[in-house]
C-alpha atoms as a PDB file:
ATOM      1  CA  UNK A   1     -23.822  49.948 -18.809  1.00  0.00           C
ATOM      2  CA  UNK A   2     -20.119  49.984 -19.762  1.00  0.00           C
ATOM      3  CA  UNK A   3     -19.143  52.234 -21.907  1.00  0.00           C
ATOM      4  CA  UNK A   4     -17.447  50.966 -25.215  1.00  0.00           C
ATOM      5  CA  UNK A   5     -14.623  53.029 -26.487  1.00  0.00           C
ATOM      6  CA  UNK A   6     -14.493  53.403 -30.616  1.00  0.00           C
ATOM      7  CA  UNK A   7     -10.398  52.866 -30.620  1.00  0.00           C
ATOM      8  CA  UNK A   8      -8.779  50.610 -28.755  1.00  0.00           C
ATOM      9  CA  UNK A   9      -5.752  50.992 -26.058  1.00  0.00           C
ATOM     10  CA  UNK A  10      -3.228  50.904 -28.043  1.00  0.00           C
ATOM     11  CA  UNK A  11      -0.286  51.963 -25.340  1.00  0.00           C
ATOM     12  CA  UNK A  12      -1.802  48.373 -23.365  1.00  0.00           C
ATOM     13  CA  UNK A  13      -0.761  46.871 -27.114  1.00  0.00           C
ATOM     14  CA  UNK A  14       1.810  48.636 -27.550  1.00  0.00           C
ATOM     15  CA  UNK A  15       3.367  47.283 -23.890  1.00  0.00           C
ATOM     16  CA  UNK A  16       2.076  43.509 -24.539  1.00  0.00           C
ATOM     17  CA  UNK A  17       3.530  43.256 -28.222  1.00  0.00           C
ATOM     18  CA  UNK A  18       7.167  44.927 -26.284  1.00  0.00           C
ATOM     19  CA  UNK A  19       6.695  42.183 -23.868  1.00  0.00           C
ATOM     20  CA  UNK A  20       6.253  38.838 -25.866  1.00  0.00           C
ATOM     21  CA  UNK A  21       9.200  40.130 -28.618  1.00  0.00           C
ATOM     22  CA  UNK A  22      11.848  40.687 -25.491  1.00  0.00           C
ATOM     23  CA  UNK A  23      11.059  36.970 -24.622  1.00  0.00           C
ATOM     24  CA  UNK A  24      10.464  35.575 -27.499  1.00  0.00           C
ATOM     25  CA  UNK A  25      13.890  37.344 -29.109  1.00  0.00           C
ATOM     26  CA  UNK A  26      16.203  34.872 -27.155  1.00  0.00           C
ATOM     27  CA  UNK A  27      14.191  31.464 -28.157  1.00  0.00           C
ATOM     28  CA  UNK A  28      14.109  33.210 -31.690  1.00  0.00           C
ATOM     29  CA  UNK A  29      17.749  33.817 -32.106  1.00  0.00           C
ATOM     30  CA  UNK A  30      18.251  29.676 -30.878  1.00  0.00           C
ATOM     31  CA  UNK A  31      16.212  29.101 -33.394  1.00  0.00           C
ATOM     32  CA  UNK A  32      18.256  31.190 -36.057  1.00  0.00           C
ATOM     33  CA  UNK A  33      21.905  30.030 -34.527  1.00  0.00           C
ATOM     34  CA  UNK A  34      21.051  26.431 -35.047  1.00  0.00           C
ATOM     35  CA  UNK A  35      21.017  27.110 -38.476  1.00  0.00           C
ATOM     36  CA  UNK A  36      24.556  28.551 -39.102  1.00  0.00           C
ATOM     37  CA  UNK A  37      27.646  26.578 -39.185  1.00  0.00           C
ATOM     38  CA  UNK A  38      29.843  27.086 -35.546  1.00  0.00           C
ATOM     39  CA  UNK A  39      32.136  29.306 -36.785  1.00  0.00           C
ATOM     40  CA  UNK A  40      30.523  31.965 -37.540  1.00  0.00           C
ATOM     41  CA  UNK A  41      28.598  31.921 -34.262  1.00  0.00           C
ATOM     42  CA  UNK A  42      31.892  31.519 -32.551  1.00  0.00           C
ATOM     43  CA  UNK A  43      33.112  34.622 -34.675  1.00  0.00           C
ATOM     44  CA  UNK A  44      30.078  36.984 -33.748  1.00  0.00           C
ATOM     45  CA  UNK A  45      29.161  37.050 -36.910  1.00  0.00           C
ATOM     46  CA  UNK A  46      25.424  35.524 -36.881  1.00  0.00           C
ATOM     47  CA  UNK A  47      22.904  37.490 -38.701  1.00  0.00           C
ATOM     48  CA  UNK A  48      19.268  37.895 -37.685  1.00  0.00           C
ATOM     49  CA  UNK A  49      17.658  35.898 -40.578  1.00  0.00           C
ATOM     50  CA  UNK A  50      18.072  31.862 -41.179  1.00  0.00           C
ATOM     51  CA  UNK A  51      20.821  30.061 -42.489  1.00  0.00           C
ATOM     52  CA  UNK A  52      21.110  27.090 -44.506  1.00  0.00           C
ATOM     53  CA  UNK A  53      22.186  24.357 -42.337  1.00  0.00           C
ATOM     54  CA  UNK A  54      19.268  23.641 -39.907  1.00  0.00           C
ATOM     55  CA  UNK A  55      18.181  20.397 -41.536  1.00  0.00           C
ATOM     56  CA  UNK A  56      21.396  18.880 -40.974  1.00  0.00           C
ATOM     57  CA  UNK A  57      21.955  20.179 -37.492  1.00  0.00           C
ATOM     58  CA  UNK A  58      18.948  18.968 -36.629  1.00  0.00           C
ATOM     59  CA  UNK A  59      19.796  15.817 -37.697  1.00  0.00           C
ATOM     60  CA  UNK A  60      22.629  15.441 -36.313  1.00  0.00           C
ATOM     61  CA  UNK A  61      21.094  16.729 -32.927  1.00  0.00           C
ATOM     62  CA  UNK A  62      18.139  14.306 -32.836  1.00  0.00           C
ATOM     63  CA  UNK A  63      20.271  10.993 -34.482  1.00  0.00           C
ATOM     64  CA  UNK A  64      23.982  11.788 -33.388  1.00  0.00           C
ATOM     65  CA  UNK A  65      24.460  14.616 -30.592  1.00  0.00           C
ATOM     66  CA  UNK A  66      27.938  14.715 -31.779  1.00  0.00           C
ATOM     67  CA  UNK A  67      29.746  17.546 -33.032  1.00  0.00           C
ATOM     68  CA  UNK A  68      33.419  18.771 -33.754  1.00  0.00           C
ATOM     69  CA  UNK A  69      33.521  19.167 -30.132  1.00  0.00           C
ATOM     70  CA  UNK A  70      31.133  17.866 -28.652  1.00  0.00           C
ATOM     71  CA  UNK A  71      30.576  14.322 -27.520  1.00  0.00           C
ATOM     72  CA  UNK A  72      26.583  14.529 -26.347  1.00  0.00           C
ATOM     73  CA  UNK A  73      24.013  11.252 -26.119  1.00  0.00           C
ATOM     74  CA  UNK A  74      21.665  11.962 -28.715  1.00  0.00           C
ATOM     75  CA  UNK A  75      18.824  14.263 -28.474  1.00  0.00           C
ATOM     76  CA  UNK A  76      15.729  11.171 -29.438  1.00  0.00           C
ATOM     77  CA  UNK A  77      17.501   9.530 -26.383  1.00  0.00           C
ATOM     78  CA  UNK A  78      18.179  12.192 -23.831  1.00  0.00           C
ATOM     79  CA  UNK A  79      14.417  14.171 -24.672  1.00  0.00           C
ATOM     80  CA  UNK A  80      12.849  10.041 -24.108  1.00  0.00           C
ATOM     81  CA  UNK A  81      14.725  10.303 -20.565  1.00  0.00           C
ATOM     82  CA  UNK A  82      13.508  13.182 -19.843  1.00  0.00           C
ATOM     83  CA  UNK A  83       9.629  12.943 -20.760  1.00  0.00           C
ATOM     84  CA  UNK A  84       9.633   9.643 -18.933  1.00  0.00           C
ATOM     85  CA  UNK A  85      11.224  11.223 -15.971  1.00  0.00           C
ATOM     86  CA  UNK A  86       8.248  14.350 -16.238  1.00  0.00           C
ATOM     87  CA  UNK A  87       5.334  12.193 -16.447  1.00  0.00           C
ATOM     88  CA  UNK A  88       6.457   9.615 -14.011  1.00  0.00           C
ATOM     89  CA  UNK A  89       7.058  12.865 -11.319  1.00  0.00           C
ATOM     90  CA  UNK A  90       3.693  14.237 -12.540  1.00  0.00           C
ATOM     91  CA  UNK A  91       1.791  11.304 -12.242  1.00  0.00           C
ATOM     92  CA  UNK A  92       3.321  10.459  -8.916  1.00  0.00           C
ATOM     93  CA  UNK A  93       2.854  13.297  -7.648  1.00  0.00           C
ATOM     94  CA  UNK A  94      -1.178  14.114  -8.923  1.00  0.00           C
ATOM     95  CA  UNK A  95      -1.958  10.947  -7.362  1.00  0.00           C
ATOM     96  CA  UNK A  96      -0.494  10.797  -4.126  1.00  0.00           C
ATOM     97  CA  UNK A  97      -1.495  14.114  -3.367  1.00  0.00           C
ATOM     98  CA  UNK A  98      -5.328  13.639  -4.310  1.00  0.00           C
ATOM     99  CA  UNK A  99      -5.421  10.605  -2.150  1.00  0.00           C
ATOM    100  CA  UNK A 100      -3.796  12.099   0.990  1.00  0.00           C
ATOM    101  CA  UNK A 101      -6.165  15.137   0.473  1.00  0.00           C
ATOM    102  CA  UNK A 102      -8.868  12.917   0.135  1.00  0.00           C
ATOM    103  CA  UNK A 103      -8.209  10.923   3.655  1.00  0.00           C
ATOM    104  CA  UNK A 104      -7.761  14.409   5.055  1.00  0.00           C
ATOM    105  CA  UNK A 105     -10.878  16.375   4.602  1.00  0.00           C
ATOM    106  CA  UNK A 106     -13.153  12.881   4.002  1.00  0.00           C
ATOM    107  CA  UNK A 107     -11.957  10.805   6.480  1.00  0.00           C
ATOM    108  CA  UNK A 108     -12.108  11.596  10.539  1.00  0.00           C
ATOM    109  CA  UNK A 109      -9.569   9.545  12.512  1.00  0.00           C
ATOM    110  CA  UNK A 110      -7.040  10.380  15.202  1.00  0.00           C
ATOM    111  CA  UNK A 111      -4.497  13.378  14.657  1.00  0.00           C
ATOM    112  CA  UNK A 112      -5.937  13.780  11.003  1.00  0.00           C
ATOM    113  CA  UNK A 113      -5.155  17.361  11.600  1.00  0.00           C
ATOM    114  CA  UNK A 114      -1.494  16.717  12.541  1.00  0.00           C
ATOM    115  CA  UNK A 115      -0.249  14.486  10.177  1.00  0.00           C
ATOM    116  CA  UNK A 116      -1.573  17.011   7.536  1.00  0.00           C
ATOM    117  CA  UNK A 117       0.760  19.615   9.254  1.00  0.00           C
ATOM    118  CA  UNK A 118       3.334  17.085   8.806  1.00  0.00           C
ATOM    119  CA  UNK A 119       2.905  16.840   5.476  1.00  0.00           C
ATOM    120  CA  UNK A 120       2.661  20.516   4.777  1.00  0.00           C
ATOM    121  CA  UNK A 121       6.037  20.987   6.592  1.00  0.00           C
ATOM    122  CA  UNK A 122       7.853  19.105   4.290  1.00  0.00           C
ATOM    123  CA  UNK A 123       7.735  22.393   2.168  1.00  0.00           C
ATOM    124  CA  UNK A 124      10.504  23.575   3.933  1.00  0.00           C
ATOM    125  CA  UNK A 125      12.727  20.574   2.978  1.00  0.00           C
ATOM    126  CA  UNK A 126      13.106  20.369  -0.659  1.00  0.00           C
ATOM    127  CA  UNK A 127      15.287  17.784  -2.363  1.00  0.00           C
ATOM    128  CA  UNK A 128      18.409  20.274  -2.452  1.00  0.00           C
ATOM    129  CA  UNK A 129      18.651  20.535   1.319  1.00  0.00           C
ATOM    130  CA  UNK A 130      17.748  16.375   1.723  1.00  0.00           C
ATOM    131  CA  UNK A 131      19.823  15.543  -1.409  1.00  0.00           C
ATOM    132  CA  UNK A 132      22.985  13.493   0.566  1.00  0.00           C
ATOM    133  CA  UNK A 133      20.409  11.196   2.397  1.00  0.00           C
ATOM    134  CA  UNK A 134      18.191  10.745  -0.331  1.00  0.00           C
ATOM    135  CA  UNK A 135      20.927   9.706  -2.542  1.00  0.00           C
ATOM    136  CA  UNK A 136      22.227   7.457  -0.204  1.00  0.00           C
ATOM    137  CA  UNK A 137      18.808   5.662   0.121  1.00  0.00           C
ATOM    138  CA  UNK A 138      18.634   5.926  -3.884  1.00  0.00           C
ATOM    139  CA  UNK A 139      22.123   4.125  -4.235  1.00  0.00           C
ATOM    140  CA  UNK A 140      21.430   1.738  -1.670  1.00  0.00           C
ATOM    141  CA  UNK A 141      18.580   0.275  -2.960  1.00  0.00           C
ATOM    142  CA  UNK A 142      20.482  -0.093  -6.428  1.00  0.00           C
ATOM    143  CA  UNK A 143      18.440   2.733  -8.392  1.00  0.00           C
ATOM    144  CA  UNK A 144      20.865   4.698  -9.449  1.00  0.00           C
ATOM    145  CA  UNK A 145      20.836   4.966 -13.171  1.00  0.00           C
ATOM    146  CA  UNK A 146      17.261   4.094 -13.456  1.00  0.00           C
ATOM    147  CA  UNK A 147      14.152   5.650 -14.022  1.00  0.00           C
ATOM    148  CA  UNK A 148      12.718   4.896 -10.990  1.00  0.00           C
ATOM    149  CA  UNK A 149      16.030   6.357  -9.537  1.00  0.00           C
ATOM    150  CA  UNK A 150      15.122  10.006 -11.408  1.00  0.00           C
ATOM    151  CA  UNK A 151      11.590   9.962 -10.074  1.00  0.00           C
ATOM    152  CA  UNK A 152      10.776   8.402  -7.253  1.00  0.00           C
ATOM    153  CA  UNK A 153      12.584  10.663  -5.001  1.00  0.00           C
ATOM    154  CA  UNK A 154      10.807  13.830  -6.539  1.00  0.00           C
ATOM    155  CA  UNK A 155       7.357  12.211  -6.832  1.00  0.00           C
ATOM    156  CA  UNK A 156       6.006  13.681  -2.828  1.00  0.00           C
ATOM    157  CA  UNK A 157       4.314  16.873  -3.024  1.00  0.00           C
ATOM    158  CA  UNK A 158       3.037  18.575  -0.558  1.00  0.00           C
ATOM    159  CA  UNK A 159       1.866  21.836  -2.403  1.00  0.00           C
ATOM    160  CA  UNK A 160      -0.186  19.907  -4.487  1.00  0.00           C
ATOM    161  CA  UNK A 161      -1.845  17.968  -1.668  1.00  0.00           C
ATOM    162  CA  UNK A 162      -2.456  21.352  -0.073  1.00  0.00           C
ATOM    163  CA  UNK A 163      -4.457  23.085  -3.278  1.00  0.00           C
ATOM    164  CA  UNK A 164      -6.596  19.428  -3.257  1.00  0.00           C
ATOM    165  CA  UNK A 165      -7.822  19.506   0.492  1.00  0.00           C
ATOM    166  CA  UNK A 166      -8.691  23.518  -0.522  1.00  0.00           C
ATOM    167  CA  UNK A 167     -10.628  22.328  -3.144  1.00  0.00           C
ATOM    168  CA  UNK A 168     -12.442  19.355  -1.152  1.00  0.00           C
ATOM    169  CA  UNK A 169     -13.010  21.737   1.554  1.00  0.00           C
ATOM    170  CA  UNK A 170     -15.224  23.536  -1.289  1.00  0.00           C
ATOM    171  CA  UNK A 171     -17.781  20.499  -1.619  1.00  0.00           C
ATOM    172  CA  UNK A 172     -20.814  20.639  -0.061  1.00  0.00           C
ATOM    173  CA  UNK A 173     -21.568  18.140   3.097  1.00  0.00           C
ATOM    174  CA  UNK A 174     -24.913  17.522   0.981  1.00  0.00           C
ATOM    175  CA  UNK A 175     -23.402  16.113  -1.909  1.00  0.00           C
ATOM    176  CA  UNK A 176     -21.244  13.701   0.428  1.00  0.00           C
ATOM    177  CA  UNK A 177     -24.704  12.793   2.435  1.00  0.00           C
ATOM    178  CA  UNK A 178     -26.439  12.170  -0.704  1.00  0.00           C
ATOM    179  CA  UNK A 179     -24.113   9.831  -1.859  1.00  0.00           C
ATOM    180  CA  UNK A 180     -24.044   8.072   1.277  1.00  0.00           C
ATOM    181  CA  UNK A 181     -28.031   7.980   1.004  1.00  0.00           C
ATOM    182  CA  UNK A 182     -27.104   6.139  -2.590  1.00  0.00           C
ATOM    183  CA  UNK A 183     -25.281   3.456  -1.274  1.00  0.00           C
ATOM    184  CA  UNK A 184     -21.931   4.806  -2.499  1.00  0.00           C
ATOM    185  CA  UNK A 185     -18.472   3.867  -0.424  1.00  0.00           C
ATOM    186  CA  UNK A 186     -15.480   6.208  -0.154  1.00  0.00           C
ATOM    187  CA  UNK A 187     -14.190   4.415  -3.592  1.00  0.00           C
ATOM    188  CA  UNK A 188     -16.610   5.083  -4.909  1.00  0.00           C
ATOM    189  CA  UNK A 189     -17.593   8.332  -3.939  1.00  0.00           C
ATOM    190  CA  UNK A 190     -13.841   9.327  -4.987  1.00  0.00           C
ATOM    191  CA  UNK A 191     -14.311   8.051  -8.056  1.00  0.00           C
ATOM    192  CA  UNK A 192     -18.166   8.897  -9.425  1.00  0.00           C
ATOM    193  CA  UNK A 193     -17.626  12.303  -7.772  1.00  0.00           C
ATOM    194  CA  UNK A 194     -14.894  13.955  -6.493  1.00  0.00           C
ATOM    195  CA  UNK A 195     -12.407  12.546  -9.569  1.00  0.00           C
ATOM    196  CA  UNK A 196     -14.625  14.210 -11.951  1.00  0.00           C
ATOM    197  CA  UNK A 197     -14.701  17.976 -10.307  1.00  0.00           C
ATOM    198  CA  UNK A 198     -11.214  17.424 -10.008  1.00  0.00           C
ATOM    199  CA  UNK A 199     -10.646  17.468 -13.363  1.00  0.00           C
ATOM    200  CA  UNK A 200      -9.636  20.763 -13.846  1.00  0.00           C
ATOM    201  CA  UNK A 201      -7.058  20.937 -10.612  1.00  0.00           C
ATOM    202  CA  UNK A 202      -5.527  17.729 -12.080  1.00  0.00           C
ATOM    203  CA  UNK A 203      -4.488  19.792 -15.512  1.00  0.00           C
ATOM    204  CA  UNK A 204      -3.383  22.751 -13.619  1.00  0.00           C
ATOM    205  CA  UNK A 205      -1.539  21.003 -11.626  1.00  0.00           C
ATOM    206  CA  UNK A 206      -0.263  18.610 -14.394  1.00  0.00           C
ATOM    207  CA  UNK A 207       0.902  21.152 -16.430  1.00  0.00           C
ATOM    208  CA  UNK A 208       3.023  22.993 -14.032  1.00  0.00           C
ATOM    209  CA  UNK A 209       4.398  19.543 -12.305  1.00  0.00           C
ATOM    210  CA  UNK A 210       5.531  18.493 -15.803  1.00  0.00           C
ATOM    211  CA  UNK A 211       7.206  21.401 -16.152  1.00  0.00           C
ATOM    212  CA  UNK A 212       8.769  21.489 -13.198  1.00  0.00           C
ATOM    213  CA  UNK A 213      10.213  17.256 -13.603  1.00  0.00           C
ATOM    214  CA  UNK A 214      11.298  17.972 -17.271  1.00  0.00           C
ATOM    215  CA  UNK A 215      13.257  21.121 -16.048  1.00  0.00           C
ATOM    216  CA  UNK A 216      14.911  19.185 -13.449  1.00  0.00           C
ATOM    217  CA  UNK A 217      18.617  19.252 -13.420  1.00  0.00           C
ATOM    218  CA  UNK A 218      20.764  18.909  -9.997  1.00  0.00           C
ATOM    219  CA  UNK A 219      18.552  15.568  -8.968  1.00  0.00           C
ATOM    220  CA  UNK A 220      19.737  13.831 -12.721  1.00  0.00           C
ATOM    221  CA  UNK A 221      22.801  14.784 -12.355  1.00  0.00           C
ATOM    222  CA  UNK A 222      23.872  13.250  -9.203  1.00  0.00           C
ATOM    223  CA  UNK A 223      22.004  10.150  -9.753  1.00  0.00           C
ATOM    224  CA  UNK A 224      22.682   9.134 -13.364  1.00  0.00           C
ATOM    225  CA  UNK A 225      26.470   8.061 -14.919  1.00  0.00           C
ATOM    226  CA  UNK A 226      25.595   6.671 -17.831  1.00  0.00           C
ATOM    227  CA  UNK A 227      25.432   8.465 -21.222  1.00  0.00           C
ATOM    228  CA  UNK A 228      21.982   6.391 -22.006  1.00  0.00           C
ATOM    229  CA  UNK A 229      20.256   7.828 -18.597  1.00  0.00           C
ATOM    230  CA  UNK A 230      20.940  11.681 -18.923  1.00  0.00           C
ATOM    231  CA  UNK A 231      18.295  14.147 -19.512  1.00  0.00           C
ATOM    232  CA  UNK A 232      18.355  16.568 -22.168  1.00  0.00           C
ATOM    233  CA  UNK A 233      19.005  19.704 -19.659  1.00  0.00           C
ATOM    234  CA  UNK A 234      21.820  17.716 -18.261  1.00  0.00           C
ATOM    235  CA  UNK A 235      22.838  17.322 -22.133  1.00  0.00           C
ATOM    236  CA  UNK A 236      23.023  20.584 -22.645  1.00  0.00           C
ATOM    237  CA  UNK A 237      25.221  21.816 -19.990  1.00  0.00           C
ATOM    238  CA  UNK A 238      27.420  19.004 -20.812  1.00  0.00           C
ATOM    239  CA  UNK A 239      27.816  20.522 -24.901  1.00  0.00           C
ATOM    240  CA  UNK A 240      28.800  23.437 -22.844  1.00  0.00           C
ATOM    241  CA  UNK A 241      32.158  22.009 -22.406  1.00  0.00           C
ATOM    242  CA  UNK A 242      34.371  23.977 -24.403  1.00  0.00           C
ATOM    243  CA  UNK A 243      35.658  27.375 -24.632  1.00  0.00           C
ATOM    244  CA  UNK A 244      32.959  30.052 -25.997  1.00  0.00           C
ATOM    245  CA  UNK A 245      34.350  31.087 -29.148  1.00  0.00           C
ATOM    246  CA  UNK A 246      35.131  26.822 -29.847  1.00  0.00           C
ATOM    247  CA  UNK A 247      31.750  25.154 -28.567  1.00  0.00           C
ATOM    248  CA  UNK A 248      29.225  23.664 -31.119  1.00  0.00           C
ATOM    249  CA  UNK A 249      26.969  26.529 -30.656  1.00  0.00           C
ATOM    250  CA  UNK A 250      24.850  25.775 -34.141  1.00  0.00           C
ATOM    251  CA  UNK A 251      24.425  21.556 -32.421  1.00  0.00           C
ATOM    252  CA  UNK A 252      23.307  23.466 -29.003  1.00  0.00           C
ATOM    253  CA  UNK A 253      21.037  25.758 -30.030  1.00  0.00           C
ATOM    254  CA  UNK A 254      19.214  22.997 -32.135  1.00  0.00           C
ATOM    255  CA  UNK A 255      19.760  20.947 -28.380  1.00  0.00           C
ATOM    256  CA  UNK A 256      18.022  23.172 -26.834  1.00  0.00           C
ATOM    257  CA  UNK A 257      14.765  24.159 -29.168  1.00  0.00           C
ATOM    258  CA  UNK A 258      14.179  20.474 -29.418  1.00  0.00           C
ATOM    259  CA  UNK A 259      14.192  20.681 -25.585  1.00  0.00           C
ATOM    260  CA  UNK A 260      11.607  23.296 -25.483  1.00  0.00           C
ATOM    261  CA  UNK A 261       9.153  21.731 -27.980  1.00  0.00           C
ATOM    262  CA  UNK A 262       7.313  19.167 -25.019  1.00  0.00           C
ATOM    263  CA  UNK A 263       7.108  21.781 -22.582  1.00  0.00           C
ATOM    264  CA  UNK A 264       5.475  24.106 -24.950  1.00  0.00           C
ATOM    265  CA  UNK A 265       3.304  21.321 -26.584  1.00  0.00           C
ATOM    266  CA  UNK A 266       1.794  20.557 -22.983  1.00  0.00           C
ATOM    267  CA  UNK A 267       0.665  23.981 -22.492  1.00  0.00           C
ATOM    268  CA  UNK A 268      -0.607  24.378 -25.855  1.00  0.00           C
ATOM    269  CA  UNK A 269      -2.920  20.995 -26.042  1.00  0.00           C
ATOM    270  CA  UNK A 270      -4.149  21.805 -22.082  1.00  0.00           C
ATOM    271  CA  UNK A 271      -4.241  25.427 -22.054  1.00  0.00           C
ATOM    272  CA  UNK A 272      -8.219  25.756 -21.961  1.00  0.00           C
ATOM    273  CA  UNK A 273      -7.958  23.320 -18.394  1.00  0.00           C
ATOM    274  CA  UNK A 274      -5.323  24.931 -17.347  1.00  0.00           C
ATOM    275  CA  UNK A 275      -6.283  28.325 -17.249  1.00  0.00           C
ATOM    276  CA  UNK A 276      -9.967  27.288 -15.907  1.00  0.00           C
ATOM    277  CA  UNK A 277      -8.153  25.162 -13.186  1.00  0.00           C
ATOM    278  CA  UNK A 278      -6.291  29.077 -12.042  1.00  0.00           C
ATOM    279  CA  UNK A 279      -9.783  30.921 -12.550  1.00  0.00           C
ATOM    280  CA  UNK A 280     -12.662  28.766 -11.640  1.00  0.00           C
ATOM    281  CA  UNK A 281     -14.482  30.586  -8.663  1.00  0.00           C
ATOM    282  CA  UNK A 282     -14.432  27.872  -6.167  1.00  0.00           C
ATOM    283  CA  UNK A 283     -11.033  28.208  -5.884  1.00  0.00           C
END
């Protein structure tokens, strides 16, 4: 029987509060700088508590993106890129991997083996070292500055296709046979039965690929021109165009909590699958 201690650890507290306030100072002093005029950012002269213009900047963030300095797309515009961009990657991605991990461990044909080895070697060519050919394919089937021109490209994944064939490998030949013995085909078997106890991979998985396409920044870059197609990291770095002391610090600070508020609101509304997607014993 475990023995139950009367006070708690509070050195393990002690370390875990330390820890969240040393990452959660930065995002909290973005949030505080969007509320104070440029100047006195620009000066050093911020203080630690809210100021009283973070209605308007926000405002003028989300409707305008346009400040003394800077000349930005709007944030409602550049953050609509951007989630479109993230859930067409995430999607892609979910559902080309689940169906090439399905044909893998489910299906027997001819170098099944090798053409998943193929697949899995593709981890060592990410779009950075492929990015020249891949753009030139982009731009000569006329996608550039298009959505399907921001996602398509990124939309293969072979990590994800290698944590569903784990998981397949995990269901028991019984289950299969009995749903053979019920008449069911492999569409239907996918669907009834190994959709469903895929349900927590999928929001692991979705989470962190959503992540990873709204965070995206070299890909967007190369392949958009217009001010209507950027995404809202590209936005950002592009406020970043002035000196430090004359940039529109109070406009990119307000830039970039806006740009943190999908990322965190994904986590938050699938935190109980995602977490149970990482743990689950089958794994």
């Amino acid at each position: 029987m475990a023995e139950r201690k009367p006070f708690p650890n509070w050195s393990a507290h002690f370390i875990l509060v330390a820890g969240v306030a040393i990452f959660a100072f930065p995002i909290y002093m973005a949030l505080v700088g969007s509320t104070w005029d440029a100047s006195t950012i620009g000066r050093g002269q911020m203080p630690l508590y809210p100021g009283p213009l973070g209605i308007d900047t926000y405002l003028q963030a989300w409707f305008s993106g346009q400040g003394t300095r800077a000349r930005g797309a709007p944030v409602q515009v550049m953050m609509f890129n951007s989630f479109v961009m993230a859930l067409f990657i995430t999607i892609g991605k979910i559902a080309i991997s689940i169906i090439s991990a399905y044909a893998v461990v489910f299906f027997s044909f001819p170098l099944r083996m090798f053409f998943f080895w193929m697949i899995f070697i593709t981890l060592m060519l990410p779009v950075e070292v492929r990015i020249v050919p891949t753009f030139a394919v982009v731009s000569d089937l006329g996608m550039i500055d298009s959505y399907a021109g921001l996602a398509i490209p990124l939309i293969a994944s072979a990590t994800a296709t290698l944590l569903f064939r784990q998981f397949f490998l995990t269901i028991p030949d019984e289950l299969v046979e009995a749903s053979k013995i019920d008449g069911a085909g492999p569409l239907r078997f996918f669907w009834d039965t190994v959709l469903p106890l895929s349900r927590t991979n999928i929001a692991a998985l979705f989470v962190i690929l959503f992540i990873y396409g709204w965070n995206q920044y070299l890909w967007p870059l190369l392949v958009t021109n217009s001010p209507g197609m950027e995404t809202i990291v590209i936005g950002i770095t592009k406020l970043l165009t002035a000196a430090d002391a004359q940039a529109d610090w109070n406009l990119i600070m307000a830039t970039t909590v806006l740009a943190m508020l999908p990322p965190v609101a994904v986590i938050i509304f699938m935190q109980r699958w995602f977490v149970r997607g990482l743990v689950e014993t089958e794994k």
